[in-house]
C-alpha atoms as a PDB file:
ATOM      1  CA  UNK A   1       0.000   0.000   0.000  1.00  0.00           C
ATOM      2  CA  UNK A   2       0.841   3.636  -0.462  1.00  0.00           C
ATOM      3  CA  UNK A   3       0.135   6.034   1.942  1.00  0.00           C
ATOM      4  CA  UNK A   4      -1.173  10.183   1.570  1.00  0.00           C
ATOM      5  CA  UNK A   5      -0.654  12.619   4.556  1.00  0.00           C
ATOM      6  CA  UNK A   6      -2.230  15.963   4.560  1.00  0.00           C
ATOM      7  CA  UNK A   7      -0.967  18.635   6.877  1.00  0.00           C
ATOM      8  CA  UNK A   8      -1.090  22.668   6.800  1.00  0.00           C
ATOM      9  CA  UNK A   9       1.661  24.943   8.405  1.00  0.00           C
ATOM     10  CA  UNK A  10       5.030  23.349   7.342  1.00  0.00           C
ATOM     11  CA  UNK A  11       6.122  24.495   4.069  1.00  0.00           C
ATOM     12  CA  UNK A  12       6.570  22.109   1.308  1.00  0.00           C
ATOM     13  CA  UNK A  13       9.920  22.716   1.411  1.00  0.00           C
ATOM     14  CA  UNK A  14      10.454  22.236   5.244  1.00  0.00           C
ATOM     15  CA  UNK A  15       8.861  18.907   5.099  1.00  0.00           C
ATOM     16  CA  UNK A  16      11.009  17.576   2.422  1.00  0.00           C
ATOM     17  CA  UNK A  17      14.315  18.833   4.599  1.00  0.00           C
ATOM     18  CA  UNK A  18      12.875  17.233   8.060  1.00  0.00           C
ATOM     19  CA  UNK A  19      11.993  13.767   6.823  1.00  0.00           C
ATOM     20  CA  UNK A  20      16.066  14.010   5.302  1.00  0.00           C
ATOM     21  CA  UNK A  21      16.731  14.224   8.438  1.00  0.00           C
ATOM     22  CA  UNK A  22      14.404  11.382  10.050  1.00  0.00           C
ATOM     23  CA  UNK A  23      15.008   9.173   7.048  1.00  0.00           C
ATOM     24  CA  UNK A  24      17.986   9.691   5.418  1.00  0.00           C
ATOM     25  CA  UNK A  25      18.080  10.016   1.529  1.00  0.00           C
ATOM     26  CA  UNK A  26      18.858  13.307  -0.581  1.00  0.00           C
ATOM     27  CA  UNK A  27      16.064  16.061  -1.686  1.00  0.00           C
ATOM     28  CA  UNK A  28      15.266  16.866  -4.993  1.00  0.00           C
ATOM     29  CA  UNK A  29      13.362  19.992  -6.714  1.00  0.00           C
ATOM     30  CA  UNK A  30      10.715  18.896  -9.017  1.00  0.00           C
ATOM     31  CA  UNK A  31       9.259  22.883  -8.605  1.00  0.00           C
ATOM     32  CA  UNK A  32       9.300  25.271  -6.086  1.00  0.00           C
ATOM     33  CA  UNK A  33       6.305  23.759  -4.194  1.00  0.00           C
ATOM     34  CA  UNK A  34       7.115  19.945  -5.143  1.00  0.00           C
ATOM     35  CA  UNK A  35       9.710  18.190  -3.595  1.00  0.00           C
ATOM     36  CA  UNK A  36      11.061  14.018  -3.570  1.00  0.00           C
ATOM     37  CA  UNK A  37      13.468  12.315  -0.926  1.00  0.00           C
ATOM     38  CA  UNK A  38      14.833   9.895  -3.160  1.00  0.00           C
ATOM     39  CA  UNK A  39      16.266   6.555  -1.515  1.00  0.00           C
ATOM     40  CA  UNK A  40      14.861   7.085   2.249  1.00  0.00           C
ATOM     41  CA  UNK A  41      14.581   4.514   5.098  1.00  0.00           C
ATOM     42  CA  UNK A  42      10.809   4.106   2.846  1.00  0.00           C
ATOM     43  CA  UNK A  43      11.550   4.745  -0.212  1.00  0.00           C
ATOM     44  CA  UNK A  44      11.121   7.533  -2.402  1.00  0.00           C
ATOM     45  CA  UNK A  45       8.406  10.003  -0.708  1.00  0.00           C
ATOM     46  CA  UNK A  46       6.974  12.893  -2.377  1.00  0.00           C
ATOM     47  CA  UNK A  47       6.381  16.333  -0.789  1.00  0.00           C
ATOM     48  CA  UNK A  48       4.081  19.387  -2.458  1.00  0.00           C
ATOM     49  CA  UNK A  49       1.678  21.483  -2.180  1.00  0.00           C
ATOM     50  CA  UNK A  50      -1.899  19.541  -3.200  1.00  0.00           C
ATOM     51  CA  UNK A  51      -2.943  21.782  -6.138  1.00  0.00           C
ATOM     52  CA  UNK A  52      -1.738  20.586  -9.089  1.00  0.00           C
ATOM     53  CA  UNK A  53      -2.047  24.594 -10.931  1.00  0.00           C
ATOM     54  CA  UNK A  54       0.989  25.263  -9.076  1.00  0.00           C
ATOM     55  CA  UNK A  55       3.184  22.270 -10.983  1.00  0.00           C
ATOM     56  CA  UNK A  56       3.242  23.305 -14.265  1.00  0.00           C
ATOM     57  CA  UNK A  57       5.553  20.747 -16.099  1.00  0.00           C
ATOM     58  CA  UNK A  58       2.782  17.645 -15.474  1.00  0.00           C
ATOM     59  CA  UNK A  59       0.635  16.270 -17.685  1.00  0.00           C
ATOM     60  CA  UNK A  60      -2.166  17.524 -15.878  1.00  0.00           C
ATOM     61  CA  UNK A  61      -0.641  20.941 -14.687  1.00  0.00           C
ATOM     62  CA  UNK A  62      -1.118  24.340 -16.254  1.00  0.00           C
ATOM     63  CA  UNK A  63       2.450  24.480 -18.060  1.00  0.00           C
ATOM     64  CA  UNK A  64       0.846  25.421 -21.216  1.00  0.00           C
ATOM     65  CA  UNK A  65      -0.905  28.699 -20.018  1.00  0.00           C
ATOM     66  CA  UNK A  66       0.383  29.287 -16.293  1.00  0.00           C
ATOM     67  CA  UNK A  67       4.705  28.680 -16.172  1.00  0.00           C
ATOM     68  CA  UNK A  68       7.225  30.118 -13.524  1.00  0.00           C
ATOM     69  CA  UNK A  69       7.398  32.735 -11.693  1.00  0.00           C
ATOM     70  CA  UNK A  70       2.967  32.817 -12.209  1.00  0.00           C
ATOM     71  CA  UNK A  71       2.622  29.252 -11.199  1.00  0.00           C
ATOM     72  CA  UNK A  72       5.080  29.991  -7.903  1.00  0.00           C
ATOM     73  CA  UNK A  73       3.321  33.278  -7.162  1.00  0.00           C
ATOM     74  CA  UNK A  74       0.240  31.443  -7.441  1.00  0.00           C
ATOM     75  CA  UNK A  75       0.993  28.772  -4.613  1.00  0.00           C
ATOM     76  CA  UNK A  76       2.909  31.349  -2.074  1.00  0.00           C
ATOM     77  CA  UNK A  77      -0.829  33.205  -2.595  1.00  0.00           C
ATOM     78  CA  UNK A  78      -2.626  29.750  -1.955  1.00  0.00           C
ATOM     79  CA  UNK A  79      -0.525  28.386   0.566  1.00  0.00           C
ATOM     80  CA  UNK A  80      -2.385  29.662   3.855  1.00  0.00           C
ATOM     81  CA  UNK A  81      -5.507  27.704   2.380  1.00  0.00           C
ATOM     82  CA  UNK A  82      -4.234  24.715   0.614  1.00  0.00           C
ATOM     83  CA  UNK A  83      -3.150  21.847   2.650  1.00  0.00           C
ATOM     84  CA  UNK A  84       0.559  20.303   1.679  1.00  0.00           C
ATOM     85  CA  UNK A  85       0.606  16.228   0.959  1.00  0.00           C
ATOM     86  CA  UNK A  86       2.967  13.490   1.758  1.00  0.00           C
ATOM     87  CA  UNK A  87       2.890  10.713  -0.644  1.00  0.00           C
ATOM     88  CA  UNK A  88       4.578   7.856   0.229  1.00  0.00           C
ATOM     89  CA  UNK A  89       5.758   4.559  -2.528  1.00  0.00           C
ATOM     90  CA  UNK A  90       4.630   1.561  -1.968  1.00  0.00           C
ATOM     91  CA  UNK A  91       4.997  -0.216   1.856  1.00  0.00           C
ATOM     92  CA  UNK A  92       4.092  -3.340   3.145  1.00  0.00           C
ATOM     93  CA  UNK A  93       1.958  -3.252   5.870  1.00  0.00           C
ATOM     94  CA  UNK A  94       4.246  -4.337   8.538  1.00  0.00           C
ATOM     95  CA  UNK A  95       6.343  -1.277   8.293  1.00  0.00           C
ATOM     96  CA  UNK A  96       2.691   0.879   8.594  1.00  0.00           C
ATOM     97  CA  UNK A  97       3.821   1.716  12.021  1.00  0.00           C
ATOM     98  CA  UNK A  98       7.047   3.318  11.145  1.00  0.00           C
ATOM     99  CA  UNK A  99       4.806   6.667   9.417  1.00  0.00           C
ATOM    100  CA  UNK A 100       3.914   7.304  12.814  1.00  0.00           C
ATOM    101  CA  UNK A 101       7.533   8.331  13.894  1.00  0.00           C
ATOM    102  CA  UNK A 102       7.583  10.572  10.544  1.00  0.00           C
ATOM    103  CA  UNK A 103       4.353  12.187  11.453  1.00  0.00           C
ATOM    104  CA  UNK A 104       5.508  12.914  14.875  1.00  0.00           C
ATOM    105  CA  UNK A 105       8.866  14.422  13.388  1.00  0.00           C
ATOM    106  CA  UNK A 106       6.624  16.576  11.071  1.00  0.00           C
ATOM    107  CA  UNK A 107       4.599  17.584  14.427  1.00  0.00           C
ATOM    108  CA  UNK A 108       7.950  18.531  15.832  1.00  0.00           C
ATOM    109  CA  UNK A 109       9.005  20.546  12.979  1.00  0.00           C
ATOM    110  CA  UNK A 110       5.636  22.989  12.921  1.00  0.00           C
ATOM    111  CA  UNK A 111       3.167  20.534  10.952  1.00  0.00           C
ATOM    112  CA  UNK A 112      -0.098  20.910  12.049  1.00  0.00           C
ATOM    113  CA  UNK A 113      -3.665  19.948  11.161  1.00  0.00           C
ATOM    114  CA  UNK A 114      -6.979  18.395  13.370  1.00  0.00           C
ATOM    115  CA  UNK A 115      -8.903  16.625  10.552  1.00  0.00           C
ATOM    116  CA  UNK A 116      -9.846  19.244   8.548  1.00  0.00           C
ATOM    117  CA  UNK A 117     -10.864  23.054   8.130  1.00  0.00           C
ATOM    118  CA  UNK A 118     -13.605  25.046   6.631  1.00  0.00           C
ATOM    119  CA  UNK A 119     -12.413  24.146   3.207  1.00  0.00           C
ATOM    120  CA  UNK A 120     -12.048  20.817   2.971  1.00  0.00           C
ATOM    121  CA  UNK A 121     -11.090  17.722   5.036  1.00  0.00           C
ATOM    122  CA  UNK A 122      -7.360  17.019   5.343  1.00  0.00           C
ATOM    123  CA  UNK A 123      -6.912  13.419   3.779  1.00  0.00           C
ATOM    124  CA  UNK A 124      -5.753  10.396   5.140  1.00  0.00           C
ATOM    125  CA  UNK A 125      -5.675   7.921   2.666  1.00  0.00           C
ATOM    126  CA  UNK A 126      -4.444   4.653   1.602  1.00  0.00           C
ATOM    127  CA  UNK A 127      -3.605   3.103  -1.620  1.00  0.00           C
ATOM    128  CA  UNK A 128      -4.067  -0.408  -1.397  1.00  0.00           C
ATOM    129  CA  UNK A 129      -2.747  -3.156  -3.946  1.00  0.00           C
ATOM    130  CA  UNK A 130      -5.735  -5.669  -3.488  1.00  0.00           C
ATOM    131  CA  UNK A 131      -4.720  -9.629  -3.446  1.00  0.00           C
ATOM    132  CA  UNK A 132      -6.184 -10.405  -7.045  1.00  0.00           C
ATOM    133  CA  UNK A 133      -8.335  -8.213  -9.044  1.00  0.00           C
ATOM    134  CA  UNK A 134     -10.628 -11.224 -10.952  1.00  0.00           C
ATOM    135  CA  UNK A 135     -13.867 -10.336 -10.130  1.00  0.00           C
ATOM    136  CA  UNK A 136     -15.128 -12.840  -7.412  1.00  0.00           C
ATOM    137  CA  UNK A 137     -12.270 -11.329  -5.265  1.00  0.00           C
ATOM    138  CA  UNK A 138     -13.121  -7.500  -6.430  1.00  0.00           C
ATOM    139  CA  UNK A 139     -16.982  -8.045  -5.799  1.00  0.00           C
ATOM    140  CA  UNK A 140     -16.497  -9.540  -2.478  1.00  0.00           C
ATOM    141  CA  UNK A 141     -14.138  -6.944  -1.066  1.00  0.00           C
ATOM    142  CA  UNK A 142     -16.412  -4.002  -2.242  1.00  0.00           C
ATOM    143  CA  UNK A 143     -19.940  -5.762  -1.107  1.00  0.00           C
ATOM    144  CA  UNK A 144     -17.684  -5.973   2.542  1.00  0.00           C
ATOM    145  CA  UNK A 145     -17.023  -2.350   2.418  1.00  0.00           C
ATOM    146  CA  UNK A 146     -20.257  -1.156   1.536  1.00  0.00           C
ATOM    147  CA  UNK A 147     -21.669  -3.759   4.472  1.00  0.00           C
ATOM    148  CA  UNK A 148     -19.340  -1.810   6.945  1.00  0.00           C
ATOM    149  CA  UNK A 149     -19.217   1.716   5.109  1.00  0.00           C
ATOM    150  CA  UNK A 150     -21.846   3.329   7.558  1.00  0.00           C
ATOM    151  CA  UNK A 151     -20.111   2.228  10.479  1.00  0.00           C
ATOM    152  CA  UNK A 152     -16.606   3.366   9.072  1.00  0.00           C
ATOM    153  CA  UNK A 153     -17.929   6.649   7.944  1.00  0.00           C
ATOM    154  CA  UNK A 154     -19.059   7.811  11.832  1.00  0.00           C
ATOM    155  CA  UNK A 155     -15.824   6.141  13.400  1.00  0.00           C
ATOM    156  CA  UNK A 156     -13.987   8.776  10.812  1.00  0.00           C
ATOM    157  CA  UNK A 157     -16.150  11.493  10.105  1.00  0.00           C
ATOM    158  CA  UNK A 158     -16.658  12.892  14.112  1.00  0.00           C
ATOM    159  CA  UNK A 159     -17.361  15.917  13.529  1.00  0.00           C
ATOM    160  CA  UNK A 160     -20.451  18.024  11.719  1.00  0.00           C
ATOM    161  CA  UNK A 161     -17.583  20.044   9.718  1.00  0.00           C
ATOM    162  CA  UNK A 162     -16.110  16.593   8.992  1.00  0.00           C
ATOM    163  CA  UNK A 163     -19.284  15.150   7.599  1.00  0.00           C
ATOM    164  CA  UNK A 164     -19.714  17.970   5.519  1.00  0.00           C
ATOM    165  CA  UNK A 165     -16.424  17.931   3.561  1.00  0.00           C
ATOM    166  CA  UNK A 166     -16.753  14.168   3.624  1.00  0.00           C
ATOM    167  CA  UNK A 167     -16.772  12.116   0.310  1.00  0.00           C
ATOM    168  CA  UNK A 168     -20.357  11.554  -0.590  1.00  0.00           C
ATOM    169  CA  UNK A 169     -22.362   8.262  -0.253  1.00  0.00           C
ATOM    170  CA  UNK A 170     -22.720   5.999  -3.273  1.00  0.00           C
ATOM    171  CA  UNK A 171     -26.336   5.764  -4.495  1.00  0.00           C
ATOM    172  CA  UNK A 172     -29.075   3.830  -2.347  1.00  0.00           C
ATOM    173  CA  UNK A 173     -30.250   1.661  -5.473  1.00  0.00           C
ATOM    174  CA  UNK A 174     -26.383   1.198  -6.988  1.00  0.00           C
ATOM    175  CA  UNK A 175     -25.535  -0.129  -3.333  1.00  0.00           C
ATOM    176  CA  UNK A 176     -28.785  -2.555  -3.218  1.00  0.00           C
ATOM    177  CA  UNK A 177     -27.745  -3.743  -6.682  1.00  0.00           C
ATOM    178  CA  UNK A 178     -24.100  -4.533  -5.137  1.00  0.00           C
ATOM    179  CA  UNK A 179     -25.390  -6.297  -2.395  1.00  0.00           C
ATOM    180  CA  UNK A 180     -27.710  -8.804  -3.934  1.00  0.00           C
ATOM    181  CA  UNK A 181     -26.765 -12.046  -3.906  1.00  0.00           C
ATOM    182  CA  UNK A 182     -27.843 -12.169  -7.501  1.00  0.00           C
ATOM    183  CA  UNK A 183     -25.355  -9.726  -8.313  1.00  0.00           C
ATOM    184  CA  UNK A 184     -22.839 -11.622  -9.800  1.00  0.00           C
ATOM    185  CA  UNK A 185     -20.657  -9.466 -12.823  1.00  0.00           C
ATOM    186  CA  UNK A 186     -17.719 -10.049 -14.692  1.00  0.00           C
ATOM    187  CA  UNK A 187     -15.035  -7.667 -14.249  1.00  0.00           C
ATOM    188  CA  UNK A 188     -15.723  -5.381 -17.133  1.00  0.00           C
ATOM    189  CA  UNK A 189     -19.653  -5.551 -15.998  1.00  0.00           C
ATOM    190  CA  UNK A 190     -18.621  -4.423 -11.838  1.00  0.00           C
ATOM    191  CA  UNK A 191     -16.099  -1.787 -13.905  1.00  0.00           C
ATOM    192  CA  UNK A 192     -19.795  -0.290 -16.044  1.00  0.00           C
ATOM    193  CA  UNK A 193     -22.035  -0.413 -13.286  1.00  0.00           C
ATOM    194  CA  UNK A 194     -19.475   1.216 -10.821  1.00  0.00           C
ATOM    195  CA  UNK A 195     -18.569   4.037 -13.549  1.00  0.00           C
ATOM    196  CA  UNK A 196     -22.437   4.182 -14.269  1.00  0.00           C
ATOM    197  CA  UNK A 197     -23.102   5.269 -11.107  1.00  0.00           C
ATOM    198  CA  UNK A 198     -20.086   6.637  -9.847  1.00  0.00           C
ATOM    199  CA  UNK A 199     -18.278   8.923 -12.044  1.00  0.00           C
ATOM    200  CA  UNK A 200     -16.413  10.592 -10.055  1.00  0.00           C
ATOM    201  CA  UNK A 201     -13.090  10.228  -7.276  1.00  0.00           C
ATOM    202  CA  UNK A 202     -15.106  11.423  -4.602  1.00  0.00           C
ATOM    203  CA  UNK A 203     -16.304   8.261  -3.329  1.00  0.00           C
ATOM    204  CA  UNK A 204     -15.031   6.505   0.576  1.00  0.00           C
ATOM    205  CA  UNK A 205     -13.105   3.649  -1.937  1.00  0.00           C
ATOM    206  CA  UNK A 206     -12.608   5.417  -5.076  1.00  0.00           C
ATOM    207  CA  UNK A 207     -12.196   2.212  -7.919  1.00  0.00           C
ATOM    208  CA  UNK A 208     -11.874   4.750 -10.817  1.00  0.00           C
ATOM    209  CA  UNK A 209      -8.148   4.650 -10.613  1.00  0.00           C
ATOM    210  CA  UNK A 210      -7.861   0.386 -10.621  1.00  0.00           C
ATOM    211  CA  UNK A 211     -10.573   0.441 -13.386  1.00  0.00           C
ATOM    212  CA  UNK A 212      -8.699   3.293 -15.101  1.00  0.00           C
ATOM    213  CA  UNK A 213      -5.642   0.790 -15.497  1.00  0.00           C
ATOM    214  CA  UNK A 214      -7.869  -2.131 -15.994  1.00  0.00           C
ATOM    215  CA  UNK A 215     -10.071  -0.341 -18.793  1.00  0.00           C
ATOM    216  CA  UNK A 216      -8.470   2.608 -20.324  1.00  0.00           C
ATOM    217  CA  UNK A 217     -10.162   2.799 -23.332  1.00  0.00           C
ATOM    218  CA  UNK A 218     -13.971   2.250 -21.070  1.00  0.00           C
ATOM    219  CA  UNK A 219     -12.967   4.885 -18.046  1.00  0.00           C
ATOM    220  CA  UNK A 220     -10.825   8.026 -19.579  1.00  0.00           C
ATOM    221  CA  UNK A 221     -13.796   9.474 -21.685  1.00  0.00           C
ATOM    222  CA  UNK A 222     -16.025   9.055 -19.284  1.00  0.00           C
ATOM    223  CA  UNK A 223     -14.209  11.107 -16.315  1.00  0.00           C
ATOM    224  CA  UNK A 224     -13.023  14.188 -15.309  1.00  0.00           C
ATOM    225  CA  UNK A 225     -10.410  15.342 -12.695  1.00  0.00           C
ATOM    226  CA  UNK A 226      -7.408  14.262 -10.867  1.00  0.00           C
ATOM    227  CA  UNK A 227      -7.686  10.541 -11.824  1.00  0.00           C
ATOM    228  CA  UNK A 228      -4.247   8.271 -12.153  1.00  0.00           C
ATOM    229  CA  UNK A 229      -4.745   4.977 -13.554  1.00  0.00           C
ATOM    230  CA  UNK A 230      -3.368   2.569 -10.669  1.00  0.00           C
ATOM    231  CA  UNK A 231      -4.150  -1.231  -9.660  1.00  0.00           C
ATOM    232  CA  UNK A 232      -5.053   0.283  -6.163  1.00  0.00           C
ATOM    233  CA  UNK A 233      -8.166   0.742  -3.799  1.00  0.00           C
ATOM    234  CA  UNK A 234      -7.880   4.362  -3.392  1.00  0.00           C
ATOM    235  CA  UNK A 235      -9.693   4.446   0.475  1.00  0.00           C
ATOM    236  CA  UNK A 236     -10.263   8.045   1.212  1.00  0.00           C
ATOM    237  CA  UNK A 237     -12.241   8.230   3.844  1.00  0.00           C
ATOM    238  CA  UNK A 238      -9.855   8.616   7.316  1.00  0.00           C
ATOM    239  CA  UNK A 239      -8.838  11.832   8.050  1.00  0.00           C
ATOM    240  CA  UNK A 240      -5.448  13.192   9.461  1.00  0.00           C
ATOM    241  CA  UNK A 241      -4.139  14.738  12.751  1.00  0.00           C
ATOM    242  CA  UNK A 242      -0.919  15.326  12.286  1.00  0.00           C
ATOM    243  CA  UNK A 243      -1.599  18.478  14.495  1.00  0.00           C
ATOM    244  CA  UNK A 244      -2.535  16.044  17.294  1.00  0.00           C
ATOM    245  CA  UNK A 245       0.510  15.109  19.437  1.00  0.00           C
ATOM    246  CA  UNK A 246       0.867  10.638  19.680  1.00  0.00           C
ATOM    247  CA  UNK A 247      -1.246  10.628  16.661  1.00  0.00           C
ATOM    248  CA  UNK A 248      -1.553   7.132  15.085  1.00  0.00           C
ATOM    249  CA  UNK A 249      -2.342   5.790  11.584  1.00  0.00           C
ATOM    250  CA  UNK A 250      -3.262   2.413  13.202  1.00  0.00           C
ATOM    251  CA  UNK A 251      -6.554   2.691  13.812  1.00  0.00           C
ATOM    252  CA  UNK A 252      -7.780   3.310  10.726  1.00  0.00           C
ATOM    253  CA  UNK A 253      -5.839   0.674   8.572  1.00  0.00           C
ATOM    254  CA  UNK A 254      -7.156  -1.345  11.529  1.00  0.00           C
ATOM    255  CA  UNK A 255     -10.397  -0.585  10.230  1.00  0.00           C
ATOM    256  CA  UNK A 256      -9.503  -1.353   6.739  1.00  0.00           C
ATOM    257  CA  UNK A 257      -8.386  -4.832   8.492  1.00  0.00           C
ATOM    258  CA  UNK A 258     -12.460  -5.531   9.189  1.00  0.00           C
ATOM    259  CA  UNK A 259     -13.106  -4.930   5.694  1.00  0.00           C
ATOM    260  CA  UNK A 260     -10.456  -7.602   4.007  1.00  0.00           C
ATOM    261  CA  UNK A 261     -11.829  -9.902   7.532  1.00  0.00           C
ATOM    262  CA  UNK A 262     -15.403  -9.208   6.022  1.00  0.00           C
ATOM    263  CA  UNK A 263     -14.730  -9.843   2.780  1.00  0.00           C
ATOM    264  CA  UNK A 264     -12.518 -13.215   3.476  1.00  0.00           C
ATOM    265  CA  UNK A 265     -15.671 -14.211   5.278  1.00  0.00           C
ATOM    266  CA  UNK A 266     -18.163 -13.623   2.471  1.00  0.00           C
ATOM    267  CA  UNK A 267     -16.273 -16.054   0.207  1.00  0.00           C
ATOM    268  CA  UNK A 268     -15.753 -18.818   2.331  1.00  0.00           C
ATOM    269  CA  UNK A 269     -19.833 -18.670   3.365  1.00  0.00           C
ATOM    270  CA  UNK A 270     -21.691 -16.879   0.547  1.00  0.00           C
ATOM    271  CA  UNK A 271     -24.967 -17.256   2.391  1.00  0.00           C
ATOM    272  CA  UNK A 272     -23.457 -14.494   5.456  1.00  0.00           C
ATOM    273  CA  UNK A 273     -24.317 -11.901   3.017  1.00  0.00           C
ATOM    274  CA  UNK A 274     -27.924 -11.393   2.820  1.00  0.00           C
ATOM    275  CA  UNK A 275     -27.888 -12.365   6.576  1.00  0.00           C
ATOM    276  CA  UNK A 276     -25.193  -9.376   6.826  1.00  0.00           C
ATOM    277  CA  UNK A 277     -27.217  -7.120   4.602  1.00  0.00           C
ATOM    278  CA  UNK A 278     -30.439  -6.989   6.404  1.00  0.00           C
ATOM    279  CA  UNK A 279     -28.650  -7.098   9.468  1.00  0.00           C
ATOM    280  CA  UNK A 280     -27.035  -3.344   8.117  1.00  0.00           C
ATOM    281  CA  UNK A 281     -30.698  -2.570   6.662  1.00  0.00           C
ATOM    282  CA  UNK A 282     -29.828  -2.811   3.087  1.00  0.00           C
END
């Protein structure tokens, strides 16, 4: 799994120099608000500012009608509102624990952040290479989450300003559909019926970017926005405290634990869905 930190306060900058220092490696410019330590304790770990207008050599940046200094100007101007992002490569989970030191050193160096603000939620989010991706596995992981997704959305979302910048629910009759026992699609069927109803990144476990890599040609016309094609789970629903002293990521991979328990579960004894179903009220 990768792993996504959002924190205000620290510069991009800063962040990039501190973790040096907590993880060893060397820091390298990609722009003025987009940093990499390459060759860490973790691996490569990326550093920036999380709008992508102020990056404007990517492929989805403004380089061809907002270059440097605009596109600098632009994020020193945005900075006080825009939270900065630590992306992280890909981890096993074992070594989960060990982002919990570098949070605390980001604490230490001025990071701060308690969830979210009046903008927008500050993201916690996990990236999560699933087992297999044949359908039978894909199907039973999602029906798990969206058996627990009610209970997982209160345990994160404690707050009314939380709730509000929260991603929204996925439809009432697209979830009953899921959920049937009768429900039984191929890949490229789950991969139509998600994108049918779901269209967009903003979702608790966001499948556009797996079915982005899965079906190019199917997904890119039919979506808009920051969307990388990646054979990940993109769960986006925790939130970060980095602002929070002792702060730990472990309870809400722990979370994420009940969901692959769930879904192990439903294959071994099919039947524990509909009893699991009306037990949540679907």
């Amino acid at each position: 799994m990768g792993v996504e930190i959002e924190f205000t306060h620290l510069s991009e900058r800063q962040a990039a120099l501190r973790l040096r220092e907590a993880l060893g490696g060397h820091v390298e410019e990609e722009d003025p608000h987009a940093f990499r330590l390459i060759g860490s304790a973790l691996g490569d770990i990326g550093v920036e500012l999380d709008i992508r207008h102020v990056h404007p050599w990517r492929a989805d940046g403004p380089g061809r009608w907002l270059r440097p200094p605009f596109s600098s100007w632009l994020g020193a101007a945005v900075r006080p509102f825009v939270p900065r992002e630590m992306v992280t490569g890909p981890l096993i989970p074992e070594r989960l624990a060990e982002l919990d030191a570098v949070t605390a050193a980001l604490h230490e160096a001025g990071a701060r952040g308690q969830g979210g603000g009046l903008l927008d939620s500050l993201g916690l989010h996990f990236n999560i290479m699933p087992v297999a991706t044949d359908a039978p596995t894909m199907l039973r992981l999602f029906q798990a989450y969206l058996l627990l997704e009610p209970r997982l959305r209160a345990e994160s979302l404690v707050s009314p300003l939380l709730r509000l910048h929260g991603p929204a629910g996925y439809p009432a009759p697209y979830v009953q559909r899921v959920l049937s026992p009768e429900y039984r699609p191929d890949l490229a069927q789950l991969c139509e019926d998600y994108l049918a109803a779901n269209p967009t990144r903003k979702r608790s476990l966001d499948l556009l970017p797996l079915f982005l890599q899965l079906f190019p040609a199917q997904v890119a016309p039919r979506i808009r926005g920051k969307v990388k094609p990646r054979a990940v789970l993109h769960y986006r629903l925790p939130v970060a405290y980095v602002g929070r002293p002792g702060w730990s990521l472990a309870a809400d991979w722990n979370r994420w634990i009940e969901v692959e328990k769930l879904a192990a579960a439903l294959t071994a004894e099919p039947e524990l869905l509909g009893k699991a179903s009306r037990r949540s009220g679907f």
